[in-house]
N, C-alpha and C. Protein backbone atom coordinates (compact mmCIF):
# COMPACT_ATOMS: atom_id res chain seq x y z
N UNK A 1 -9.69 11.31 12.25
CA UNK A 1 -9.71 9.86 12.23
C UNK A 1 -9.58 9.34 10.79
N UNK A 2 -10.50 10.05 10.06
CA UNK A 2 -10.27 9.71 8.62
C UNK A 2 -9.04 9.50 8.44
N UNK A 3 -8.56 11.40 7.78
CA UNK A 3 -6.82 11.36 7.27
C UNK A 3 -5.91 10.30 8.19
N UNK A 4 -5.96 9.95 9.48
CA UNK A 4 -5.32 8.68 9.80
C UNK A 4 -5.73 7.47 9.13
N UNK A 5 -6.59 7.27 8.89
CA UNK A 5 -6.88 5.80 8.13
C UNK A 5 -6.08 6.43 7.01
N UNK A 6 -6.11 6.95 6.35
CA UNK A 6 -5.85 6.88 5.29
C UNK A 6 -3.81 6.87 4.84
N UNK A 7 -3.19 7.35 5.94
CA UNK A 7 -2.19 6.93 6.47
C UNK A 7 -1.66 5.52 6.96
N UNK A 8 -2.95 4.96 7.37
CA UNK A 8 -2.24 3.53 7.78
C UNK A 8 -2.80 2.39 7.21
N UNK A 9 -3.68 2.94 5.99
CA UNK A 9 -4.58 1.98 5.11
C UNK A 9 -4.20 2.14 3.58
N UNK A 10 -3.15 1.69 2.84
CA UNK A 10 -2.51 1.76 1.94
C UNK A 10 -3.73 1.53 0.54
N UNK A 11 -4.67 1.15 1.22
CA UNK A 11 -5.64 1.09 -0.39
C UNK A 11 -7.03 1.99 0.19
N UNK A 12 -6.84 2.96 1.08
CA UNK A 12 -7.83 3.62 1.44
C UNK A 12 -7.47 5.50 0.76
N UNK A 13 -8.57 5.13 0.41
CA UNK A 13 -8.52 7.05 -0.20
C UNK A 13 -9.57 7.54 0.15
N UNK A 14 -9.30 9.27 1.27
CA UNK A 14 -10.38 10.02 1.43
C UNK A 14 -10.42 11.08 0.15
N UNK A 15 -11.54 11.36 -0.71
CA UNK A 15 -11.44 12.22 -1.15
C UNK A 15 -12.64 13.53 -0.33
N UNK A 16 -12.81 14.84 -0.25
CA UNK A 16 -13.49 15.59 0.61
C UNK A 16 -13.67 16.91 -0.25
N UNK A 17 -14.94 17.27 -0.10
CA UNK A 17 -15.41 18.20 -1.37
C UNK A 17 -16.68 18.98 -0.40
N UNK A 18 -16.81 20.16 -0.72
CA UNK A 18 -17.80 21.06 -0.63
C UNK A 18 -18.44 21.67 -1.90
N UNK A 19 -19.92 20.97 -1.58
CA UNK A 19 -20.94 21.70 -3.10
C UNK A 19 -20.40 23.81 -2.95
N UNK A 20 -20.85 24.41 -2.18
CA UNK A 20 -20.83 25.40 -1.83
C UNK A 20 -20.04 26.04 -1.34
N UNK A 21 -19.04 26.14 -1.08
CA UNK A 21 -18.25 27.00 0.67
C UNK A 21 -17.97 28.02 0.41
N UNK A 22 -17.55 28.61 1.14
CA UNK A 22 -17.94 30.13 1.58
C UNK A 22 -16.43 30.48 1.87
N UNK A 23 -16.09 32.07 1.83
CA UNK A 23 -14.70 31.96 1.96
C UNK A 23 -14.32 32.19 3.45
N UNK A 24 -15.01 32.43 4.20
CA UNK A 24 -14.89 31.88 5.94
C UNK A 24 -14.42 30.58 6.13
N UNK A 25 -14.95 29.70 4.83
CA UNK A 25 -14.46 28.07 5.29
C UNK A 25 -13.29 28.18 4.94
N UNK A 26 -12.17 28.72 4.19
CA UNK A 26 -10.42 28.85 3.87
C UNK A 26 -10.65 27.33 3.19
N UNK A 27 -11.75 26.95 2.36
CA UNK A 27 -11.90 25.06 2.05
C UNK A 27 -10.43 25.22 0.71
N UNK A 28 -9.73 24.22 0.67
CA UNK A 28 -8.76 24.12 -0.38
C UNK A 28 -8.83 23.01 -1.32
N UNK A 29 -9.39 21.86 -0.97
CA UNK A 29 -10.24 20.86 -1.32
C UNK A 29 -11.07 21.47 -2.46
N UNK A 30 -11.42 20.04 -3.01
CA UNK A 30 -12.02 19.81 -4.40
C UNK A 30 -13.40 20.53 -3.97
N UNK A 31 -14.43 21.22 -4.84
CA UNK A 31 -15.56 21.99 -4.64
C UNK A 31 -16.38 21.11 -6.12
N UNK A 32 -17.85 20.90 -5.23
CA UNK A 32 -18.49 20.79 -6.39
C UNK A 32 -19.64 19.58 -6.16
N UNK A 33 -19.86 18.69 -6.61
CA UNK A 33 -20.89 17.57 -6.06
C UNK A 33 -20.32 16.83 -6.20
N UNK A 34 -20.43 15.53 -5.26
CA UNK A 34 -20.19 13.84 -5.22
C UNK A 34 -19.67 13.59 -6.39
N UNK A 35 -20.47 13.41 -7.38
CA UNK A 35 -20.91 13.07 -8.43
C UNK A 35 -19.76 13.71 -9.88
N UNK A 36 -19.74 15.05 -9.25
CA UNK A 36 -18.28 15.82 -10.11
C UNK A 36 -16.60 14.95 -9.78
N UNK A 37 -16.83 14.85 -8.59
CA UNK A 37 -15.67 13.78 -8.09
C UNK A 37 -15.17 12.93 -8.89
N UNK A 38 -16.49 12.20 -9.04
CA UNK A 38 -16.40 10.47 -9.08
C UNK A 38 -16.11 10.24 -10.33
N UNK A 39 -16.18 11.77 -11.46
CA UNK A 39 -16.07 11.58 -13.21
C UNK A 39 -15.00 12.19 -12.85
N UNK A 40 -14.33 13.25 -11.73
CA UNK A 40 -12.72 13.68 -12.03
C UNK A 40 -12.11 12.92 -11.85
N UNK A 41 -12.26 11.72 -10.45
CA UNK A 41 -11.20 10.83 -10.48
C UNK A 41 -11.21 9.05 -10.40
N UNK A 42 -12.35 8.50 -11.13
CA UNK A 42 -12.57 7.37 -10.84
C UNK A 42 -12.84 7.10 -12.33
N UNK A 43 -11.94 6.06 -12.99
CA UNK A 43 -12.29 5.85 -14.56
C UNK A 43 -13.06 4.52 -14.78
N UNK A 44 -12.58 3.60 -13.74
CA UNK A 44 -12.82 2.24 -13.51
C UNK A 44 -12.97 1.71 -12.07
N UNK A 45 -14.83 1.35 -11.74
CA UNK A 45 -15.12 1.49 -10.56
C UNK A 45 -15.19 -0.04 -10.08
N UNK A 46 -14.53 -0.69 -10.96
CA UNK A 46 -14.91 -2.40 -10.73
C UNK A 46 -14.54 -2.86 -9.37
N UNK A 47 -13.41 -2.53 -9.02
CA UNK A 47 -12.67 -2.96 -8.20
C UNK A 47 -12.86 -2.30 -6.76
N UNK A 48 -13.44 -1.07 -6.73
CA UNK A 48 -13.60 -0.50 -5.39
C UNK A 48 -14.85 -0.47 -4.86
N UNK A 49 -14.98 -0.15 -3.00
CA UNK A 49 -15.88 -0.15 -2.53
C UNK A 49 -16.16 1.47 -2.05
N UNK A 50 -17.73 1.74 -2.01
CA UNK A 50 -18.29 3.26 -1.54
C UNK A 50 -18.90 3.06 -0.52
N UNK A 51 -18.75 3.81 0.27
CA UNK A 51 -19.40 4.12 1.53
C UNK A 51 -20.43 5.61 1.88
N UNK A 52 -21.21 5.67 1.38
CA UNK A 52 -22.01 6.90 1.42
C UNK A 52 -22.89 7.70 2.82
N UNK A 53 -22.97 8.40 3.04
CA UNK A 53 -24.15 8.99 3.69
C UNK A 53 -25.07 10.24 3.09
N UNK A 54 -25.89 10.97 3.22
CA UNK A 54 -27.09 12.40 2.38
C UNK A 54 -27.96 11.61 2.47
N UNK A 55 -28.40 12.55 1.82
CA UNK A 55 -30.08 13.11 1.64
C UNK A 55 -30.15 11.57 0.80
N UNK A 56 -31.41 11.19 0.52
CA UNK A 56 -31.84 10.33 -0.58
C UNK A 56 -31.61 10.62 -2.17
N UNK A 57 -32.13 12.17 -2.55
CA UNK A 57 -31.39 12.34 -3.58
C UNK A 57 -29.99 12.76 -3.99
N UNK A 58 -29.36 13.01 -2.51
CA UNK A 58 -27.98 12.95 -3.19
C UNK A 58 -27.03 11.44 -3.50
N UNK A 59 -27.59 10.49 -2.23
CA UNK A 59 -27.36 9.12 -2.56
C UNK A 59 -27.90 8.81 -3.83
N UNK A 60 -29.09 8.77 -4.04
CA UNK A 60 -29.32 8.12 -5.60
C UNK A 60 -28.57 8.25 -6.56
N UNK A 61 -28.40 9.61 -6.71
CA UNK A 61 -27.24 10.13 -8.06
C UNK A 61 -25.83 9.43 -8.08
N UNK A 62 -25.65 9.48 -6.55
CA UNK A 62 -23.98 9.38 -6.28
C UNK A 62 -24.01 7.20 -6.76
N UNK A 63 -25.10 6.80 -6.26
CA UNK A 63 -25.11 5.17 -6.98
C UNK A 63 -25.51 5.21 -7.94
N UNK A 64 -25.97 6.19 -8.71
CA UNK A 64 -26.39 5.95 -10.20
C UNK A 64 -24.86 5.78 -11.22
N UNK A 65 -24.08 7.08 -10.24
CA UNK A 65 -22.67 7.28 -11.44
C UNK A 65 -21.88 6.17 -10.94
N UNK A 66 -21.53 5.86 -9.67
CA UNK A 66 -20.90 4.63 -9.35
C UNK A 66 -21.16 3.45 -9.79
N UNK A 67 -22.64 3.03 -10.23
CA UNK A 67 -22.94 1.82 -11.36
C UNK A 67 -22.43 2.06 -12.45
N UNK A 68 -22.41 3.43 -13.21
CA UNK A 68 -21.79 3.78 -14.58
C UNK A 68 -20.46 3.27 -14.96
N UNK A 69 -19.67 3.22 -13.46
CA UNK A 69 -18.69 3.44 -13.08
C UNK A 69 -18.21 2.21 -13.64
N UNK A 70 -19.14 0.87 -13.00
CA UNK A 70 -18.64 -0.13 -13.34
C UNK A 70 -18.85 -0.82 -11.67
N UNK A 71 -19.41 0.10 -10.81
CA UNK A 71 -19.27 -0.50 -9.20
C UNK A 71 -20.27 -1.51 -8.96
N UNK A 72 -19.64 -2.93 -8.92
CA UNK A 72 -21.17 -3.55 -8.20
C UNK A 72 -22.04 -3.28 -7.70
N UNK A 73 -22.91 -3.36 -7.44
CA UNK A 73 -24.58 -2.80 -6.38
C UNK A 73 -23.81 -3.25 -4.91
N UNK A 74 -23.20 -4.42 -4.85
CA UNK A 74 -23.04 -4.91 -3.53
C UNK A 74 -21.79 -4.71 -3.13
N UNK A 75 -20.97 -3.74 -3.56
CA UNK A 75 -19.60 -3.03 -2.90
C UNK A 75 -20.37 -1.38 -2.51
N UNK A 76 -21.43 -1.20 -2.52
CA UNK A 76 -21.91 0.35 -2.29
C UNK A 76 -22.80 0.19 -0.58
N UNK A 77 -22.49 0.92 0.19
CA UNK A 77 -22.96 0.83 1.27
C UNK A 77 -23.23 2.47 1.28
N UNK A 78 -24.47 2.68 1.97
CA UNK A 78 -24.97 4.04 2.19
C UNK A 78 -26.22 4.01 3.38
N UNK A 79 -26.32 4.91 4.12
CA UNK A 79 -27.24 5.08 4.71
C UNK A 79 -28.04 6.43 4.44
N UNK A 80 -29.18 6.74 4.12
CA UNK A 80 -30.33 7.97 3.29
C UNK A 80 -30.69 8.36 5.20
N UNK A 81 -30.18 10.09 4.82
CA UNK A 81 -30.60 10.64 5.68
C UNK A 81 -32.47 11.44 5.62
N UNK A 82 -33.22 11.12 6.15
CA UNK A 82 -34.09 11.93 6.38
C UNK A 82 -34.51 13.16 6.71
């Protein structure tokens, strides 16, 4: 469903990353944390919106660098899993 949005949503980008994987997963995708992402490919966060889900501390970090970023507080949507 994603990679279709992202096909028919011209300002939508999935990016998809594994902290860990294993070589059973065949993952080809970016490896590493949220957070490694967001300094490989986001220079200027003014303009875009985040949509998050994790743990509480992986959300915190991931809105800490997205404020760095330059991302409003109120373009960041996340829900903290328990």
């Amino acid at each position: 469903v994603l990679k279709q949005m992202e096909k028919d949503m011209p300002n939508f980008e999935l990016k998809c990353c594994l902290s860990r994987p294993k070589d059973e997963d065949n993952w080809t995708d970016d490896q590493g944390r949220v957070t490694d992402l967001i300094e490989k490919y986001i220079e200027d966060a003014s303009d875009k919106e985040a949509y998050l889900c994790g743990s509480p501390k992986v959300i915190d970090s991931v809105v800490d660098k997205l404020r760095d970023k330059g991302m409003p507080e109120e373009h960041i949507y996340y829900d903290k899993f328990e």
